[in-house]
C-alpha atoms as a PDB file:
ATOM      1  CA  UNK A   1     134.230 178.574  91.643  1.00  0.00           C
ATOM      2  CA  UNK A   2     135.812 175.160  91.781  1.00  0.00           C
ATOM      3  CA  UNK A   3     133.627 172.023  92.308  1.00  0.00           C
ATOM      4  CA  UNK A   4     134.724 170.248  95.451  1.00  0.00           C
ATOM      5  CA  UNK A   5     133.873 166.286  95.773  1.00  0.00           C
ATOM      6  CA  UNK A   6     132.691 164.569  98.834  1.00  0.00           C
ATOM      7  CA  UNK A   7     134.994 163.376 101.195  1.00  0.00           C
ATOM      8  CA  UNK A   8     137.243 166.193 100.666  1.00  0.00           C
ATOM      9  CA  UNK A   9     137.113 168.018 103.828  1.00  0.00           C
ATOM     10  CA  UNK A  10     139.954 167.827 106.073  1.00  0.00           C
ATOM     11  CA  UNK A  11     140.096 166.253 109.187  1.00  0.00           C
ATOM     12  CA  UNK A  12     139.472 169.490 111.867  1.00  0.00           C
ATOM     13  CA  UNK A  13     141.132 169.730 115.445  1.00  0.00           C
ATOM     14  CA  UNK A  14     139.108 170.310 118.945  1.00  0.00           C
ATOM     15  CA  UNK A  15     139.937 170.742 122.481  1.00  0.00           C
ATOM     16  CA  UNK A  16     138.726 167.955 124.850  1.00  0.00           C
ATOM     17  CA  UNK A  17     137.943 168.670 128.756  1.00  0.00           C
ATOM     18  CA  UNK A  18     141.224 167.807 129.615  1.00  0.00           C
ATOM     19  CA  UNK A  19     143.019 170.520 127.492  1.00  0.00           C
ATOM     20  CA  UNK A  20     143.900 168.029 124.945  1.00  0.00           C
ATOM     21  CA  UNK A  21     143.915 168.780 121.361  1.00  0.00           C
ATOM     22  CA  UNK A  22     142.255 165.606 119.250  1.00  0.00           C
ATOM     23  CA  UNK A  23     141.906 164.778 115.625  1.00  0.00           C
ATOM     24  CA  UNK A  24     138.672 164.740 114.830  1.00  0.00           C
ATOM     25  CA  UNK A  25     136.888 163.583 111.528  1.00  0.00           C
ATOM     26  CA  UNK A  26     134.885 166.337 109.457  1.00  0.00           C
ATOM     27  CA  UNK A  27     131.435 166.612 110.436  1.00  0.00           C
ATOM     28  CA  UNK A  28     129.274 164.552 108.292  1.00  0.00           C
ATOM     29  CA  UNK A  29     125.716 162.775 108.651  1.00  0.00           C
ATOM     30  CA  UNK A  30     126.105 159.014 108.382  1.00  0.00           C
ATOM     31  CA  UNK A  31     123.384 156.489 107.055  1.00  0.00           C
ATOM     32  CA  UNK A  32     122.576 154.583 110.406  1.00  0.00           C
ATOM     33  CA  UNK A  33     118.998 152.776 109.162  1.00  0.00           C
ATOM     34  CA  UNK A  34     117.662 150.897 111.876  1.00  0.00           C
ATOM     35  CA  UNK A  35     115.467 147.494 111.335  1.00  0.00           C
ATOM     36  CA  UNK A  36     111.615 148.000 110.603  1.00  0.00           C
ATOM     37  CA  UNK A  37     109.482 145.349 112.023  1.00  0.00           C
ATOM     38  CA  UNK A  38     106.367 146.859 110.274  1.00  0.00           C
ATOM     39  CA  UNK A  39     105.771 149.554 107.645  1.00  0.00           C
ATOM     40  CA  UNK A  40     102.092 150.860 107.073  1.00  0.00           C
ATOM     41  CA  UNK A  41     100.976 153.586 104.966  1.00  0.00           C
ATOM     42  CA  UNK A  42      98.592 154.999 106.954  1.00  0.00           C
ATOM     43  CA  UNK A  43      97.019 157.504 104.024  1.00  0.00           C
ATOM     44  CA  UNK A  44      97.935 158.104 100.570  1.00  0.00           C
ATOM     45  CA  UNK A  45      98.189 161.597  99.441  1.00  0.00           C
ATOM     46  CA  UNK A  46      98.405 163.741  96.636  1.00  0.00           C
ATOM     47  CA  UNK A  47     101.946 164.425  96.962  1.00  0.00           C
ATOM     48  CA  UNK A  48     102.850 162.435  99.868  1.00  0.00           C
ATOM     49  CA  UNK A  49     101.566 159.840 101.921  1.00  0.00           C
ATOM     50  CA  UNK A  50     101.620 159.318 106.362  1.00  0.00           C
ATOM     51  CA  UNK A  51     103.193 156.015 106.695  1.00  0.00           C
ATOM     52  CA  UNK A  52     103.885 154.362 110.241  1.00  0.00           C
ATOM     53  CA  UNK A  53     107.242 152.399 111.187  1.00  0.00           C
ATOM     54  CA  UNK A  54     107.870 149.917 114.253  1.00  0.00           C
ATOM     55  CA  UNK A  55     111.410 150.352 114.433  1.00  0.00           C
ATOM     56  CA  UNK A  56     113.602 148.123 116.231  1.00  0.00           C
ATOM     57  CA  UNK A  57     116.194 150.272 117.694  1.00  0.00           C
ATOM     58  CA  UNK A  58     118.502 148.822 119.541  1.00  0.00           C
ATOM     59  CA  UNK A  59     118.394 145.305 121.775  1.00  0.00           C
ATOM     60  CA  UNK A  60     114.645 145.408 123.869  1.00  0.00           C
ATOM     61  CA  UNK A  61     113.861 148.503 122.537  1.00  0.00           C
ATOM     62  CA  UNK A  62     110.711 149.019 120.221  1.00  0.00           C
ATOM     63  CA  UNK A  63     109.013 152.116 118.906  1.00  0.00           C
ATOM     64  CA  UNK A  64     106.524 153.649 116.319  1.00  0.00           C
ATOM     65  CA  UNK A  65     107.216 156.503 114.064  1.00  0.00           C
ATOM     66  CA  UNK A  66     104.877 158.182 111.968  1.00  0.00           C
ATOM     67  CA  UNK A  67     106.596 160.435 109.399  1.00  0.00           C
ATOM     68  CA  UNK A  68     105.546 161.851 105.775  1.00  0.00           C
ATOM     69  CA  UNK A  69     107.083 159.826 103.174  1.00  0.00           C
ATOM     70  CA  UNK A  70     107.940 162.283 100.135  1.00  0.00           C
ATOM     71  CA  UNK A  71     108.826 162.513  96.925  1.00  0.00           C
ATOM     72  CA  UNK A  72     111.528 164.953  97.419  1.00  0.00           C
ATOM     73  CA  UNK A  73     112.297 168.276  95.549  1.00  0.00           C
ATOM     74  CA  UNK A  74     114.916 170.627  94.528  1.00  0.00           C
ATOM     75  CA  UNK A  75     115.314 174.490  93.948  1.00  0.00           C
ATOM     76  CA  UNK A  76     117.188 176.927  92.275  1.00  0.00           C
ATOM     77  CA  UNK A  77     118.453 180.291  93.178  1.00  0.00           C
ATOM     78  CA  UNK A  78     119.491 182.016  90.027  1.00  0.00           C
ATOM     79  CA  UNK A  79     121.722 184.924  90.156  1.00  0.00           C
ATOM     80  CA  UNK A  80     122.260 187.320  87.636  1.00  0.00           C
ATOM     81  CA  UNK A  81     125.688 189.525  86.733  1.00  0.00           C
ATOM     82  CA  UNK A  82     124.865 192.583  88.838  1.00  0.00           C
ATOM     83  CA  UNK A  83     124.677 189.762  91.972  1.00  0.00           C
ATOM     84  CA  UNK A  84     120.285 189.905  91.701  1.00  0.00           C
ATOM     85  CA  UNK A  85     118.382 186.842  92.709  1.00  0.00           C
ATOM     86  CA  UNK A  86     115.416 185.500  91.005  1.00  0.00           C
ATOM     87  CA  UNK A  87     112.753 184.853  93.455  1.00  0.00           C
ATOM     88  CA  UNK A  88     109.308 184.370  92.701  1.00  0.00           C
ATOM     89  CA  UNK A  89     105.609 185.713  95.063  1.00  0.00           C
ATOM     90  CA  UNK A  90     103.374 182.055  95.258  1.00  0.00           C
ATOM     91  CA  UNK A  91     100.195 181.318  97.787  1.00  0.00           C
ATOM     92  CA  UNK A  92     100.844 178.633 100.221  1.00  0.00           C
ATOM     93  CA  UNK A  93      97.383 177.738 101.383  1.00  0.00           C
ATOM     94  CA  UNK A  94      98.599 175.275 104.351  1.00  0.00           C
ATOM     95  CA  UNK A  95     100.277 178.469 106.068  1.00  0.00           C
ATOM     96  CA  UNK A  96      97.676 181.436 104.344  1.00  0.00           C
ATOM     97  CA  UNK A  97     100.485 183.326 103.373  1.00  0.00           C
ATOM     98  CA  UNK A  98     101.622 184.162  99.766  1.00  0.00           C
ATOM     99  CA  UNK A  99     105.535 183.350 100.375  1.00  0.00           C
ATOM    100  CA  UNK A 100     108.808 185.036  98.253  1.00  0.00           C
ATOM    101  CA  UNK A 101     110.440 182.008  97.700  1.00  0.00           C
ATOM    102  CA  UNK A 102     113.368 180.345  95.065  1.00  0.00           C
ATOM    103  CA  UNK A 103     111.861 178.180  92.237  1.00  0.00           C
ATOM    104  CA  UNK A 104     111.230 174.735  93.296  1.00  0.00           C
ATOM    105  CA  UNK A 105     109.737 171.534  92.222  1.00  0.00           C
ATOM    106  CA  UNK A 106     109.115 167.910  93.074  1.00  0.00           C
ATOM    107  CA  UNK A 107     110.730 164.672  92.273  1.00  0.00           C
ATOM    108  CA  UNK A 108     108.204 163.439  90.478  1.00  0.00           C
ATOM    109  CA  UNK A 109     108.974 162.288  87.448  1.00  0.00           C
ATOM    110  CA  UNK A 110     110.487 158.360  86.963  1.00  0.00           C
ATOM    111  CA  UNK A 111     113.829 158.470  85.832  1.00  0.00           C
ATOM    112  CA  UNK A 112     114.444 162.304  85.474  1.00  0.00           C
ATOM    113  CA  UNK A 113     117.807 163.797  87.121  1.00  0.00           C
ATOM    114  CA  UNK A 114     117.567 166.365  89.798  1.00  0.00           C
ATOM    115  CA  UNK A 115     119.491 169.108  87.946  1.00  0.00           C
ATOM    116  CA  UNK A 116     117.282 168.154  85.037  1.00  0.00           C
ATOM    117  CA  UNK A 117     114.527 169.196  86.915  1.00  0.00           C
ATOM    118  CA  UNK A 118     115.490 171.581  88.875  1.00  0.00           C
ATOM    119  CA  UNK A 119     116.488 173.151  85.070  1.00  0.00           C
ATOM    120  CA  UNK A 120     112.788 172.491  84.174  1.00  0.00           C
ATOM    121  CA  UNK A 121     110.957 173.597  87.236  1.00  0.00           C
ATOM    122  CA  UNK A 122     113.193 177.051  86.939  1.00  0.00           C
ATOM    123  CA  UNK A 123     112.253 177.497  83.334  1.00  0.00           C
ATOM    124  CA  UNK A 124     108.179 176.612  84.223  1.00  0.00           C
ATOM    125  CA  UNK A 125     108.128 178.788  87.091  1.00  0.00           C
ATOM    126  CA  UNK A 126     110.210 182.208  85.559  1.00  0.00           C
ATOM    127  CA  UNK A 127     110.594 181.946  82.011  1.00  0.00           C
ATOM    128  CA  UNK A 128     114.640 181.151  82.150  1.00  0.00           C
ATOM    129  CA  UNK A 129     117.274 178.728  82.304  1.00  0.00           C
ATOM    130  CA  UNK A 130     120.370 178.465  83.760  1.00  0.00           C
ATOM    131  CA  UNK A 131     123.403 178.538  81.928  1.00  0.00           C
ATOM    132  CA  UNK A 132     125.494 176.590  84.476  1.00  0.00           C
ATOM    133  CA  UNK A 133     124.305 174.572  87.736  1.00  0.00           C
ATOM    134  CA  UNK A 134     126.176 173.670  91.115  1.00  0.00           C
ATOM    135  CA  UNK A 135     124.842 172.012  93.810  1.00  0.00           C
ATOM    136  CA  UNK A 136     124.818 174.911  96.288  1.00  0.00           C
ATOM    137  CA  UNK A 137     123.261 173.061  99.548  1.00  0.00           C
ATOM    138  CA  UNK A 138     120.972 169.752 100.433  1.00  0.00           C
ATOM    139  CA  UNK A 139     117.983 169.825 102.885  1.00  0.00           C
ATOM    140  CA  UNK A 140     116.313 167.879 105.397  1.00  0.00           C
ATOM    141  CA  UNK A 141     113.940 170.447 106.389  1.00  0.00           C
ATOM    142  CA  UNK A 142     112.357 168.045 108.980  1.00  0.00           C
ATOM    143  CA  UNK A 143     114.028 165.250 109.438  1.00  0.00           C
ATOM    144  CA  UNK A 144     111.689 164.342 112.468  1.00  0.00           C
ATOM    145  CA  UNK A 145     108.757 164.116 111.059  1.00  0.00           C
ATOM    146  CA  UNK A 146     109.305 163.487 106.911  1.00  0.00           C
ATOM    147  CA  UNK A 147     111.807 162.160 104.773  1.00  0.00           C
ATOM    148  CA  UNK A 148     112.008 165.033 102.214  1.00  0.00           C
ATOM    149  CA  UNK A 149     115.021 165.727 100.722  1.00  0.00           C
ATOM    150  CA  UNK A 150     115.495 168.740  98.674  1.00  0.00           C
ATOM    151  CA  UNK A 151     118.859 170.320  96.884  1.00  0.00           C
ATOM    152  CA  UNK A 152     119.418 173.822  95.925  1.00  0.00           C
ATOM    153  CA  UNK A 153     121.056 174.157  93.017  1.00  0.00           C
ATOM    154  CA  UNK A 154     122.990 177.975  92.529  1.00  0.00           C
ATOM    155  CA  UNK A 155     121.985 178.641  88.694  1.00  0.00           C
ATOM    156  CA  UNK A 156     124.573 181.197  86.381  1.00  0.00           C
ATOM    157  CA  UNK A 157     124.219 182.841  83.465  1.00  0.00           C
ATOM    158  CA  UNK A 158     120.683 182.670  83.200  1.00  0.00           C
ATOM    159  CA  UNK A 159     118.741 183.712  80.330  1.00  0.00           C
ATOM    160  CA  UNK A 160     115.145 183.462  78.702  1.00  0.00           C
ATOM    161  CA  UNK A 161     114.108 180.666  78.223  1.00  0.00           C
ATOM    162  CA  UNK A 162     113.407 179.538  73.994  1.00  0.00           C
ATOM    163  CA  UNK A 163     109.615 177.672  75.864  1.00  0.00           C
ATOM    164  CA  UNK A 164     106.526 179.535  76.619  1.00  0.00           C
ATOM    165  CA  UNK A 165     104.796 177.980  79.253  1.00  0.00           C
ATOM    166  CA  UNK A 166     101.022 177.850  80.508  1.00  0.00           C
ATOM    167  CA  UNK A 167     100.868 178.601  84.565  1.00  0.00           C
ATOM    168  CA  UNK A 168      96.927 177.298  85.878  1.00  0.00           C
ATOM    169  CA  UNK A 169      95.959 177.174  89.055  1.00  0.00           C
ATOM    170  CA  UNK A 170      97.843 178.579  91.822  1.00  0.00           C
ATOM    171  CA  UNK A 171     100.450 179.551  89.865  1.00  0.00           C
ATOM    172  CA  UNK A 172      98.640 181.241  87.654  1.00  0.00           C
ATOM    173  CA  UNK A 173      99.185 183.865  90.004  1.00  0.00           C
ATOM    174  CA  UNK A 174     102.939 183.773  90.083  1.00  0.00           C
ATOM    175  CA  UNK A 175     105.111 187.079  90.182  1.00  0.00           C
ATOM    176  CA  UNK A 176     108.980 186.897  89.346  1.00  0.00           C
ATOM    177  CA  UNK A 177     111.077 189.613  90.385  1.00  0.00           C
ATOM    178  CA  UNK A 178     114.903 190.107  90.371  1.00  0.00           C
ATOM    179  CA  UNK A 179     116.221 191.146  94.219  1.00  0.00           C
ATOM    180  CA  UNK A 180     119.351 192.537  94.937  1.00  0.00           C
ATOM    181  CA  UNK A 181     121.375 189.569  97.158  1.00  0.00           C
ATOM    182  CA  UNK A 182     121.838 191.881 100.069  1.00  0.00           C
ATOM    183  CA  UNK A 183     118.305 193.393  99.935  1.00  0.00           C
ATOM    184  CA  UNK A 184     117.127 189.517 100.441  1.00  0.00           C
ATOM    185  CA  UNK A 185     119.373 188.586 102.963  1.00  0.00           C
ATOM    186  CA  UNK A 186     117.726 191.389 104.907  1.00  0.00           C
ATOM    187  CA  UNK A 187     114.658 190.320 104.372  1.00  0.00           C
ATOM    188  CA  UNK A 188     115.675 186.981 105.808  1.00  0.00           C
ATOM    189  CA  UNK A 189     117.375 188.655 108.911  1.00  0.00           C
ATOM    190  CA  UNK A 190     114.246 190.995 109.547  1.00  0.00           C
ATOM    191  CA  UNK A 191     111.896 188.045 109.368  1.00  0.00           C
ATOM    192  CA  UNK A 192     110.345 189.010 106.594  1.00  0.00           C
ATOM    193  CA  UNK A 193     110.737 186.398 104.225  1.00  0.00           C
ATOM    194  CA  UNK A 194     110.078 182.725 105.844  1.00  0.00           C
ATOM    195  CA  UNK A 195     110.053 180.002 103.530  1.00  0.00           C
ATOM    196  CA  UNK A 196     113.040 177.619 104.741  1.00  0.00           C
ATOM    197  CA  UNK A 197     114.335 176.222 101.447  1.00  0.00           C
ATOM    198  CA  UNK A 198     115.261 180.055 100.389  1.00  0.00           C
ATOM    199  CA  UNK A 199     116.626 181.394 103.828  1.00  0.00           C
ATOM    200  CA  UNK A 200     119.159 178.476 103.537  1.00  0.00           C
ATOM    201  CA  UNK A 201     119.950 179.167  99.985  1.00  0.00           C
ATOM    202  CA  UNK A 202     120.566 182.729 100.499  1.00  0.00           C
ATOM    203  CA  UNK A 203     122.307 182.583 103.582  1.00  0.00           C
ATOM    204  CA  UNK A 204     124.695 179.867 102.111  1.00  0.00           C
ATOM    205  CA  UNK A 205     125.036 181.965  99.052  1.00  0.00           C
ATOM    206  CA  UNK A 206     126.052 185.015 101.145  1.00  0.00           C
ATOM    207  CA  UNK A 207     128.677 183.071 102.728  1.00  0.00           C
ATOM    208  CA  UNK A 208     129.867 182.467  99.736  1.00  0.00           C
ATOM    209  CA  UNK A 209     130.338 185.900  98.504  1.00  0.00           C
ATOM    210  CA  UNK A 210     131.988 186.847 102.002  1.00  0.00           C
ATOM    211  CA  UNK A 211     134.246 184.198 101.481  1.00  0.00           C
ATOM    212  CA  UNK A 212     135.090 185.107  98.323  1.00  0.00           C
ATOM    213  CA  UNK A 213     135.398 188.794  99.315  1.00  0.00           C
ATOM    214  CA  UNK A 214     138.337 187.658 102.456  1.00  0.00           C
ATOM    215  CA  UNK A 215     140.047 185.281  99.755  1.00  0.00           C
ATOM    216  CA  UNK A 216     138.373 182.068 101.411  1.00  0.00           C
ATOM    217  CA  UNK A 217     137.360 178.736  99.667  1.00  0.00           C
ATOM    218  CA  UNK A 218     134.287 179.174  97.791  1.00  0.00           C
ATOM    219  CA  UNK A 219     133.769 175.856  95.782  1.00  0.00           C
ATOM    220  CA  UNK A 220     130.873 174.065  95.046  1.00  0.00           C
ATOM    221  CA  UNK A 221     129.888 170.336  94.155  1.00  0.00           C
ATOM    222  CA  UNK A 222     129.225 169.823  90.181  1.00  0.00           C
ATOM    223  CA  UNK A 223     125.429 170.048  89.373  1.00  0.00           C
ATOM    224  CA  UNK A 224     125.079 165.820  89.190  1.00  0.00           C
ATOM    225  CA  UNK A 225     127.190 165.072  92.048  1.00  0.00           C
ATOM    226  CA  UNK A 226     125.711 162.448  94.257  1.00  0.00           C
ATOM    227  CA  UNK A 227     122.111 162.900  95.486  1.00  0.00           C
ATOM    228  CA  UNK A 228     121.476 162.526  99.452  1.00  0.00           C
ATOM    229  CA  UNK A 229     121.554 158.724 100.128  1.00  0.00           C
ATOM    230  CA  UNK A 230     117.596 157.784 101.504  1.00  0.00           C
ATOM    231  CA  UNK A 231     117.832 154.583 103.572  1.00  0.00           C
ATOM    232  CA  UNK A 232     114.782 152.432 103.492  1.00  0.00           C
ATOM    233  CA  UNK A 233     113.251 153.229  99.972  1.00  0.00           C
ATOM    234  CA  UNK A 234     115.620 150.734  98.320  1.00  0.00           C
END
């Protein structure tokens, strides 16, 4: 795989209403911040607090928005030689559900890269680290109502780690297992494995391999290319 840098993507052509074919840019989200009259935090939690903004949107018009403000996070979906994935069984209390998910870990420590911890969270949470990183796909899993931010990172040549680590509390229960790509890809399509963060990493990665497969593009940005841009935490 090649790493491909933003603001590569060529311009792509559609058909207006009128039959006419158009240039159009390449679909991208823009930062479009709007002016905050007010900003309360409402609660402060453990990992994120409710805060509430009066947001001047355009020329007499005036709203409130009440969001979670988060840290952010990032996961990893390793994959082996023989095209396995590493995914790991943890409870989720707020859902009652013990969820197959990708490793994954918050922001929340000053100063520390996201590929640096997305390295350490996969390493805490299996017992391995990658031997290469790409940035595989960024998330805003709900963009309407928080403004988490979380990038997958598609982990190679992944071995044991040289660190023994200590899992307490819920993830002292913690199961590992490597899964055959297309057996969890299934599992995605048959509803059977739900957390959001790893259906979009595994459908993205199985894109990739199809692509791959037809002779298609199949790059991916470099592990440290530019995080998502978060307007109004400067």
């Amino acid at each position: 795989m090649t790493d491909q840098t933003p603001g590569s993507a060529e311009n792509s052509s559609s058909v207006h209403a009128t039959g006419e074919h158009v240039t159009e840019p390449p679909l991208r989200d823009l930062p479009d911040r709007r002016p905050v009259a007010v900003h309360r935090r409402l609660h402060d939690g453990m990992v994120w607090d409710l805060v509430r903004d009066t947001v001047d949107f355009a020329e007499g018009v005036r709203f409130d928005r009440e969001y979670l403000w988060h840290t952010g996070a990032v996961a990893v979906l390793a994959v082996d030689d023989q095209d396995r994935v590493l995914m790991i069984r943890q409870y989720r209390h707020p859902v009652g559900h013990s969820l197959w998910e990708i490793p994954a870990g918050l922001l929340d420590l000053e100063g520390e890269a996201p590929h640096i911890a997305a390295a350490r969270e996969l390493a805490e949470e299996t017992g391995y680290e990658p031997g290469q990183m790409q940035t595989l796909v960024d998330l805003r899993p709900s963009p309407g109502g928080s403004d988490e931010v979380i990038r997958v990172y598609l982990a190679s040549g992944v071995r044991p780690s040289s660190e023994d680590f200590e899992r307490t509390h819920e993830e002292a229960e913690l199961i590992s297992r490597w899964v055959p790509l297309s057996e969890a890809v299934s599992a995605v399509l048959e509803g059977r494995i739900t957390n959001g963060t790893t259906v979009s990493a595994l459908l993205a990665l199985q894109v990739l391999r199809s692509a791959a497969a037809g002779g298609g593009e199949t790059s991916l940005r470099a592990a440290d290319a530019p995080f998502m841009e978060r307007p109004g935490r400067d």
